[in-house]
Protein backbone atom coordinates (compact mmCIF):
# COMPACT_ATOMS: atom_id res chain seq x y z
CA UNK A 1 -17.96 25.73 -9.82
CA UNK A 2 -14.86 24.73 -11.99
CA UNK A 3 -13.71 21.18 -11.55
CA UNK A 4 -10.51 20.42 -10.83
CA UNK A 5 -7.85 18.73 -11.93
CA UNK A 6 -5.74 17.27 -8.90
CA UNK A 7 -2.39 15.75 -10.74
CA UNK A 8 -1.22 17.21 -13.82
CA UNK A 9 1.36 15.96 -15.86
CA UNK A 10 4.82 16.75 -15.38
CA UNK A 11 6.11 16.25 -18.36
CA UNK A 12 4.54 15.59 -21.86
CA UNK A 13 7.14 12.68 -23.29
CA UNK A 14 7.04 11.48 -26.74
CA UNK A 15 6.21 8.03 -27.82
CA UNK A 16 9.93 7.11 -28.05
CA UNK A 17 10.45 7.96 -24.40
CA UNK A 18 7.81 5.77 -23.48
CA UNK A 19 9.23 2.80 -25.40
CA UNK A 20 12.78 3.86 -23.92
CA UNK A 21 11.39 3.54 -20.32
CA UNK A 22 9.43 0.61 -20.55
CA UNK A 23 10.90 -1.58 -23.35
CA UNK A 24 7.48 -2.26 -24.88
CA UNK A 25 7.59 -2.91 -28.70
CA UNK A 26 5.28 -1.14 -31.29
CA UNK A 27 3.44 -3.42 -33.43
CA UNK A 28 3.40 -0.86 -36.44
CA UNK A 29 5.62 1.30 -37.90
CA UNK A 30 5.46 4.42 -36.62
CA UNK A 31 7.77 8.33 -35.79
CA UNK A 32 7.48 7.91 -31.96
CA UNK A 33 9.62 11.12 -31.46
CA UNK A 34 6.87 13.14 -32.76
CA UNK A 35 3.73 11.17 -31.20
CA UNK A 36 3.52 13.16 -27.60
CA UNK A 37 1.61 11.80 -24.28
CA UNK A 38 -0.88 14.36 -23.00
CA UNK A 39 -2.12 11.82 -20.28
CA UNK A 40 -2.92 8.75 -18.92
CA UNK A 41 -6.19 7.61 -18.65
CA UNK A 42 -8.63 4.51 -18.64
CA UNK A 43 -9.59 2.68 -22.31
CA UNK A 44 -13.17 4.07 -22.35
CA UNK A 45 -12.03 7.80 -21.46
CA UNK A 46 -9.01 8.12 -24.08
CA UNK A 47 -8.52 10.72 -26.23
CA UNK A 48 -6.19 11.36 -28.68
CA UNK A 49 -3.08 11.88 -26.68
CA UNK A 50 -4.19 9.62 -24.25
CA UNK A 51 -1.94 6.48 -23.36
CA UNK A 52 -3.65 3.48 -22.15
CA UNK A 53 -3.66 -0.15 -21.28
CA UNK A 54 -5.46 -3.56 -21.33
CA UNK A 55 -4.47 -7.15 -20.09
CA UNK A 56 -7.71 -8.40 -19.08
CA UNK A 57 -10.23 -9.90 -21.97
CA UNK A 58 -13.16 -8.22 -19.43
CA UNK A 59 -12.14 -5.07 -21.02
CA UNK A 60 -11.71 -6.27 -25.14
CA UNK A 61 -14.81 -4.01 -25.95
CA UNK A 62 -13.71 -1.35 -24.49
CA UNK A 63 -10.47 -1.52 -26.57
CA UNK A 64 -11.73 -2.30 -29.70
CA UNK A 65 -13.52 1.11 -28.93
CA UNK A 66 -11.13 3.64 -27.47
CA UNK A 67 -9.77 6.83 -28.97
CA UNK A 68 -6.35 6.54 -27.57
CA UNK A 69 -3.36 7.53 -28.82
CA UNK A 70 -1.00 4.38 -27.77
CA UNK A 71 -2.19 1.01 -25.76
CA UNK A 72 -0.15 -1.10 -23.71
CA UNK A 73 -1.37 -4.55 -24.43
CA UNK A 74 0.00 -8.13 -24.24
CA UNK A 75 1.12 -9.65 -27.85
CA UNK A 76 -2.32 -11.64 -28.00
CA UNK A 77 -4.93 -8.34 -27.86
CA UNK A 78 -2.64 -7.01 -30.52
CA UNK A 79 -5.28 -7.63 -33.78
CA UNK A 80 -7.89 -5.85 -31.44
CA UNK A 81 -6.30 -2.34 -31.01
CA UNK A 82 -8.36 0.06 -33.40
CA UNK A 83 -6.08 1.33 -36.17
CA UNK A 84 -6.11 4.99 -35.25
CA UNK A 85 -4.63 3.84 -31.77
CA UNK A 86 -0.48 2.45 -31.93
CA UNK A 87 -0.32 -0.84 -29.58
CA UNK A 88 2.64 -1.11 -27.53
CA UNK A 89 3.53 -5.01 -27.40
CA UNK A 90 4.57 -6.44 -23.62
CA UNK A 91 3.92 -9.68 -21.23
CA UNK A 92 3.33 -6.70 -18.35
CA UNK A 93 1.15 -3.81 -19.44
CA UNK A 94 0.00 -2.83 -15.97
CA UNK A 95 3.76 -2.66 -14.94
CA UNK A 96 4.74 -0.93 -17.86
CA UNK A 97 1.92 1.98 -17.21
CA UNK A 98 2.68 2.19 -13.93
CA UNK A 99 6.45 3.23 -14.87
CA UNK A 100 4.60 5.73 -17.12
CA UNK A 101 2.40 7.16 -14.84
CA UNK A 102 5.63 7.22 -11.95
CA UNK A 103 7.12 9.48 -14.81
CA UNK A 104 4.33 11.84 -15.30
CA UNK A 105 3.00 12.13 -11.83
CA UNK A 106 5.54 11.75 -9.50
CA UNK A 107 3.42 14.00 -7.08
CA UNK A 108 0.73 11.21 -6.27
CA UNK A 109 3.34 8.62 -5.58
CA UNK A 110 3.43 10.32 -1.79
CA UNK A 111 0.92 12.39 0.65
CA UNK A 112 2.24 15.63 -0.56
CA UNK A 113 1.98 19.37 1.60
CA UNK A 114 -1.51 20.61 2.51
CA UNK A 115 -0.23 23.82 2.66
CA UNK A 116 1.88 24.07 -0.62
CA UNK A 117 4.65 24.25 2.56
CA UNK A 118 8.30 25.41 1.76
CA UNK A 119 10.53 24.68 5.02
CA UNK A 120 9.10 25.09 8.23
CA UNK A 121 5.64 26.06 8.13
CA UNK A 122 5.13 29.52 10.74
CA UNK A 123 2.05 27.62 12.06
CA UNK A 124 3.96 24.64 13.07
CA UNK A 125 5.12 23.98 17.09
CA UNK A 126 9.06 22.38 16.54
CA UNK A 127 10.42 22.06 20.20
CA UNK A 128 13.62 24.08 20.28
CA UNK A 129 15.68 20.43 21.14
CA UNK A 130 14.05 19.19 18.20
CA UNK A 131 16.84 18.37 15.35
CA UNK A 132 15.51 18.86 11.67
CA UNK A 133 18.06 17.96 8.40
CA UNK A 134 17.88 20.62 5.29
CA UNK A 135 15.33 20.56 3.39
CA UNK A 136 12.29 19.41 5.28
CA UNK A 137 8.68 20.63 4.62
CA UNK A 138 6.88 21.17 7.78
CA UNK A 139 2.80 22.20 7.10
CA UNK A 140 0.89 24.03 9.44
CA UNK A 141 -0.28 22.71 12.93
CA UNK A 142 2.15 19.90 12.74
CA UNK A 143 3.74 19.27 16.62
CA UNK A 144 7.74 17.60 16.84
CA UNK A 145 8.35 16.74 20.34
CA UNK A 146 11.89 17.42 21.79
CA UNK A 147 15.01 15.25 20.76
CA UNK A 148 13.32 14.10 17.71
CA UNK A 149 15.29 13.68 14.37
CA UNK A 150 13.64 14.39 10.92
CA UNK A 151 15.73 13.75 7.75
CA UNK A 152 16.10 15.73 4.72
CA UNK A 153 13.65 15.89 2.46
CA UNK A 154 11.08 14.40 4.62
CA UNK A 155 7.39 15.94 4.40
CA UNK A 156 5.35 15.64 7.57
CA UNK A 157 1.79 16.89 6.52
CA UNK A 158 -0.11 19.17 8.72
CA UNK A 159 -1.48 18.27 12.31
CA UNK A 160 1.05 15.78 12.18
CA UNK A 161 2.50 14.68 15.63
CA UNK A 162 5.70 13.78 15.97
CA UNK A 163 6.91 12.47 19.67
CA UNK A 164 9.82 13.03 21.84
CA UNK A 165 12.95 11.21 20.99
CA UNK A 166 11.45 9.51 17.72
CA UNK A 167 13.59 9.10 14.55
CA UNK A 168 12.75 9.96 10.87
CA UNK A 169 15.19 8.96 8.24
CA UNK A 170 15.22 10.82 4.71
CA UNK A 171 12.98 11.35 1.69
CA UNK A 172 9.74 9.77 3.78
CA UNK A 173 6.20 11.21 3.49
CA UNK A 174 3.80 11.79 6.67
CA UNK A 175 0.68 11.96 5.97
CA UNK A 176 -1.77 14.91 7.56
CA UNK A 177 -3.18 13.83 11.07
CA UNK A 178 -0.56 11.17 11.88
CA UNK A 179 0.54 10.24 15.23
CA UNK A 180 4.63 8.97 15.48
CA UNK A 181 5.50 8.24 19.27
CA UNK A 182 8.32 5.85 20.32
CA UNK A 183 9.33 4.92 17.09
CA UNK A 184 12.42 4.21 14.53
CA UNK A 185 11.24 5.59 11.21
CA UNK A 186 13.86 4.29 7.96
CA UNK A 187 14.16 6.26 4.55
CA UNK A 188 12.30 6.78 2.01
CA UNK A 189 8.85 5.77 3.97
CA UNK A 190 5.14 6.62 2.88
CA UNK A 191 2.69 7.14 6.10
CA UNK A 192 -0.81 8.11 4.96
CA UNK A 193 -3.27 10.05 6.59
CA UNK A 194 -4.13 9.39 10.38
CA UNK A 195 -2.03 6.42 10.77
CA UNK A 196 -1.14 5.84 14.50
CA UNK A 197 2.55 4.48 15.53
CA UNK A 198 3.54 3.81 18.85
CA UNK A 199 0.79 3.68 21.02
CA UNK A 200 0.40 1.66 23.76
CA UNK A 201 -0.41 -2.16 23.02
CA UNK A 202 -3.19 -4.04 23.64
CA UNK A 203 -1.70 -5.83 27.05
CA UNK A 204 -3.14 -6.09 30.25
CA UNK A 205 -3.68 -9.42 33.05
CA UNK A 206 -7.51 -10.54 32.85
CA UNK A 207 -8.92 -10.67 37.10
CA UNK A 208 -11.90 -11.96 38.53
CA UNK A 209 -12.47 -8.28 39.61
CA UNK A 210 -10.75 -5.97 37.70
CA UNK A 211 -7.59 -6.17 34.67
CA UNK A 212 -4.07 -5.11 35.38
CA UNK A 213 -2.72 -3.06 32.45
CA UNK A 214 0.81 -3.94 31.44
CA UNK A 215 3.10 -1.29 31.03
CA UNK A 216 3.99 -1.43 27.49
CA UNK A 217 8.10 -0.52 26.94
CA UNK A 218 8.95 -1.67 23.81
CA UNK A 219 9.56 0.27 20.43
CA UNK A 220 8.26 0.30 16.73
CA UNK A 221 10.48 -0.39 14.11
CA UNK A 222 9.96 0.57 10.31
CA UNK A 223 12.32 -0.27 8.01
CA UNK A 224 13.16 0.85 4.92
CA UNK A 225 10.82 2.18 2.25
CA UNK A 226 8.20 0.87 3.63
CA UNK A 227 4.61 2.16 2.90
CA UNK A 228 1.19 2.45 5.38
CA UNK A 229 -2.35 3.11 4.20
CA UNK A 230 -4.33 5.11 6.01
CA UNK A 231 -5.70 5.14 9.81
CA UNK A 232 -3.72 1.99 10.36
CA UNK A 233 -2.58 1.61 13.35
CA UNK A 234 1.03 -0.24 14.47
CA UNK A 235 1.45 -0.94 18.30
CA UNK A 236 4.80 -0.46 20.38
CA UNK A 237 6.15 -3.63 21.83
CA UNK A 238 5.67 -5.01 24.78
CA UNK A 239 8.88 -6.00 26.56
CA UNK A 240 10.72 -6.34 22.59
CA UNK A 241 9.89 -4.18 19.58
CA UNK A 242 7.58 -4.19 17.09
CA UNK A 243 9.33 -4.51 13.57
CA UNK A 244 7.98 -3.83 10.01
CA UNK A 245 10.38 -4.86 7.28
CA UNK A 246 12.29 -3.13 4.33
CA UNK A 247 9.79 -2.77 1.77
CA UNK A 248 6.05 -4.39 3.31
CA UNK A 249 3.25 -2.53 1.84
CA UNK A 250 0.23 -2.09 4.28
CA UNK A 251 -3.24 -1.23 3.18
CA UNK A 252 -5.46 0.91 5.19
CA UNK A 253 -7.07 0.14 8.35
CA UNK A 254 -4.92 -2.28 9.54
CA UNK A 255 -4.13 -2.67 12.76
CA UNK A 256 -0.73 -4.62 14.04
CA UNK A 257 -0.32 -5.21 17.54
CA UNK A 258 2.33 -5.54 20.37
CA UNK A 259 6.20 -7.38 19.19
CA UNK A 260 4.58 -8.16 16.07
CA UNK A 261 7.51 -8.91 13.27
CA UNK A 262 6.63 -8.57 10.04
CA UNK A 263 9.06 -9.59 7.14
CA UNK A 264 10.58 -7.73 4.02
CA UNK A 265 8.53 -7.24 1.47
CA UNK A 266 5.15 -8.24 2.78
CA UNK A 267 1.96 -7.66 1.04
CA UNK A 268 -0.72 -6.68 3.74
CA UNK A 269 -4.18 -5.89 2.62
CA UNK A 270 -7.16 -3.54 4.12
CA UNK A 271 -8.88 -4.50 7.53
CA UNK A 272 -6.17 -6.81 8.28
CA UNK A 273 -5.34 -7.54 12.35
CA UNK A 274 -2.31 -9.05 13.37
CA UNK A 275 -2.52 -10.15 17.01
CA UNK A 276 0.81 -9.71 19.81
CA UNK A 277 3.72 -11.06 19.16
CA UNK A 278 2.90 -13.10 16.00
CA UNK A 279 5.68 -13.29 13.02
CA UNK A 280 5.50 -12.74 9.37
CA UNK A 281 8.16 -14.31 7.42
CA UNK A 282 9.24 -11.99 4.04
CA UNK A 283 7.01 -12.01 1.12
CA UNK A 284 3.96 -12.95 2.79
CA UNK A 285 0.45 -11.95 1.31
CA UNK A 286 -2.19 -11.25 3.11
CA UNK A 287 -5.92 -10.53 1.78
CA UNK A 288 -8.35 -8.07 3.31
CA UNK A 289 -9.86 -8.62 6.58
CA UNK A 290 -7.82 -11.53 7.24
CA UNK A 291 -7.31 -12.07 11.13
CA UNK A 292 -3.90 -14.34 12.84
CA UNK A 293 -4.24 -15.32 16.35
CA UNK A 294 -1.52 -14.36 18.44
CA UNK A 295 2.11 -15.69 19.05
CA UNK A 296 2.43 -17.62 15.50
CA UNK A 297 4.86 -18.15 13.12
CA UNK A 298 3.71 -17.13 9.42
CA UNK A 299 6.81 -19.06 7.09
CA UNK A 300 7.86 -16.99 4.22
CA UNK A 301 6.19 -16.54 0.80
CA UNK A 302 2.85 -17.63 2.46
CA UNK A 303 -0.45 -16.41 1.25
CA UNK A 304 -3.52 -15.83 2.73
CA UNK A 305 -6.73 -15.65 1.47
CA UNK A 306 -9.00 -12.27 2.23
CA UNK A 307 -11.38 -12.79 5.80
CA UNK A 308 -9.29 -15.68 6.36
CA UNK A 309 -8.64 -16.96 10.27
CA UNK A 310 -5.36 -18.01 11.04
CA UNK A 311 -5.17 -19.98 14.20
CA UNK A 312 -1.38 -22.04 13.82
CA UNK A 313 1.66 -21.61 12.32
CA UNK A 314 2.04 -21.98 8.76
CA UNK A 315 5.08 -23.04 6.99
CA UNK A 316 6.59 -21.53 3.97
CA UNK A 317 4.84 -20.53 0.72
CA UNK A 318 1.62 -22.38 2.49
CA UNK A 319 -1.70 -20.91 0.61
CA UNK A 320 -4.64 -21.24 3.14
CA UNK A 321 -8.09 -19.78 3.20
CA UNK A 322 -11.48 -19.90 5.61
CA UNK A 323 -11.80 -19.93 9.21
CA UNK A 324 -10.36 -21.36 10.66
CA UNK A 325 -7.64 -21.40 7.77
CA UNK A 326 -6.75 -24.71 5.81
CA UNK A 327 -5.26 -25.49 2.65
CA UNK A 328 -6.72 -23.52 0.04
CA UNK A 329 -7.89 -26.07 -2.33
CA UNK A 330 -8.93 -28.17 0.58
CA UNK A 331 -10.83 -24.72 1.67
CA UNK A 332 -12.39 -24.27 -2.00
CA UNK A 333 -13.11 -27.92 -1.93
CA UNK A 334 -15.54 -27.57 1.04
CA UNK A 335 -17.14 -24.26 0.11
CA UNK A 336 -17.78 -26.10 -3.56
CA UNK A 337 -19.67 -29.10 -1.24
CA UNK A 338 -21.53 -26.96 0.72
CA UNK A 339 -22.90 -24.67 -2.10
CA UNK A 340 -23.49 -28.45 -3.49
CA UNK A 341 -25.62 -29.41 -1.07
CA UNK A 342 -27.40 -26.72 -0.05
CA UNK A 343 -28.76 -25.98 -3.46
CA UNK A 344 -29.86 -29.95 -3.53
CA UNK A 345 -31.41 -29.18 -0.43
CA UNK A 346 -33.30 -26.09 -1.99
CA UNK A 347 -34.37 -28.11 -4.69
CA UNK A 348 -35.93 -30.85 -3.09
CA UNK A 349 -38.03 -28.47 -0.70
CA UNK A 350 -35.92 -28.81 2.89
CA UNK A 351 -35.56 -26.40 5.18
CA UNK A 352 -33.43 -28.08 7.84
């Protein structure tokens, strides 16, 4: 069995492109038109036409080792690049690979066609009211409903669903085996695999007997290049809509319920669940598995920690951690005492 090679390079760019992109600086004097990039790969696996990076003194050993052909690395790791390998001087090496690697693989920067589609797959079921721009790639068993709108250049992977009536701006990715109903999609948006938008929300009147569901009206709202990991789900409003802003990044698994607002920009990591109606200023960070009570109001630039419990508002660029969440160092403070104490009381025999 041959094993293959998922994302090959586009292009194979000299050494001077690479400095022309990124603005790094070589540390030695060197003909960077005629040094050529065959690839990007980690320290320990380089080769050489292999470009590379380090900014993190974990990984020193594995620089002063590697067969690479060029190594982003910050001005301080500079005496530890191996002389066969050029170092490429910058205060952001991660950044500066990651423009790199945009360059040479602009395939894995989106879910791209199962199908190796062109146009409108034969095996996909477009509703004859449905309206789709030039240029959009349609894979096999992918449903649009009637009345929907896809923009050009959109990709909607196969066994897609699109619903009646919902809106897809231009240049956005859908991922295979996600579900779109009732929903505003902006440009230039990245929906992974099995993501579900629009569904009903979570809403319904607790009885003594039985619960009365709520019909659930509202819309979902995705701004602007925003991004969604996938099988994470985002819940139609209520009564108002649910809103994700211009440019939030959301891991996978996440799940954000009914009138939810989130800001621009937001970080939001794996696992994370937003209850109904709560609000995310812009920039807000949010770690993995992190949990917010319902009907709050998150202040911009906050950040908070991973399996955190958020249970009240938070003001701007707060920094809380624990559950239920509290100041961060306060947070660290406690979780220092009470490793403190418990090893004390390990060492002196307890077992209360």
């Amino acid at each position: 069995m041959t094993d293959p090679v998922f994302f090959r390079p586009a292009i194979r760019p000299s050494l001077a492109e690479v400095v022309a992109w990124t603005g790094a600086a070589p540390a030695t004097a060197a003909d960077l038109a005629t040094l050529f990039v065959d690839n990007v790969t980690p320290l320990d696996e380089a080769g050489p036409g292999s470009l590379t990076f380090c900014d993190n003194s974990k990984y020193l050993d594995d620089l002063a080792l590697t067969h690479a052909l060029a190594c982003f690395v910050p001005p301080r790791f500079a005496a530890l690049v191996p002389s066969g390998t050029l170092a490429l001087l910058t205060s952001a090496p991660a950044r500066d690979l990651t423009r790199v690697l945009a360059q040479l693989y602009p395939d894995a920067l989106t879910p791209g066609t199962m199908f190796d589609s062109k146009g409108e797959s034969p095996g996909a079921d477009i509703h004859p009211e449905a309206r789709l721009e030039p240029d959009v790639v349609v894979d096999p068993g992918v449903v649009v409903g009637p009345h929907a709108e896809i923009g050009s250049g959109t990709m909607i992977g196969a066994n897609a669903v699109i619903g009646p009536n919902v809106r897809i701006g231009r240049g956005c990715a859908i991922g295979p085996g996600a579900v779109i109903a009732n929903a505003l999609i902006g440009n230039r948006v990245i929906i992974h695999a099995g993501v579900k938008i629009g569904q009903d929300g979570f809403g319904f009147i607790a009885g003594p007997n039985s619960h009365l569901k709520v019909p659930q009206i509202g819309r979902v709202i995705v701004q602007d290049d925003v991004e969604i990991g996938a099988n994470s789900a985002i819940d139609r409003g209520a009564t108002r809509d649910t809103v994700v802003g211009e440019g939030t990044k959301i891991g996978n698994l996440v799940q954000i319920g009914h009138n939810v607002r989130i800001g621009r920009h937001c970080l939001i990591v794996a696992q994370v669940g937003i209850s109904g109606s709560t609000e995310l200023g812009d920039f807000v960070g949010v770690g993995g598995q992190a949990g917010f009570a319902e009907h709050l109001e998150i202040g911009n630039r906050a950040q908070i920690a991973a399996q955190s419990g958020v249970n009240d508002d938070l003001p701007a660029k707060a920094r809380v951690g624990g559950t239920p969440a509290r100041p961060l160092r306060m947070w660290l403070r406690g979780e220092t005492w009470l490793a403190r104490e418990a090893a004390g009381r390990h060492r002196h025999g307890s077992t209360e």
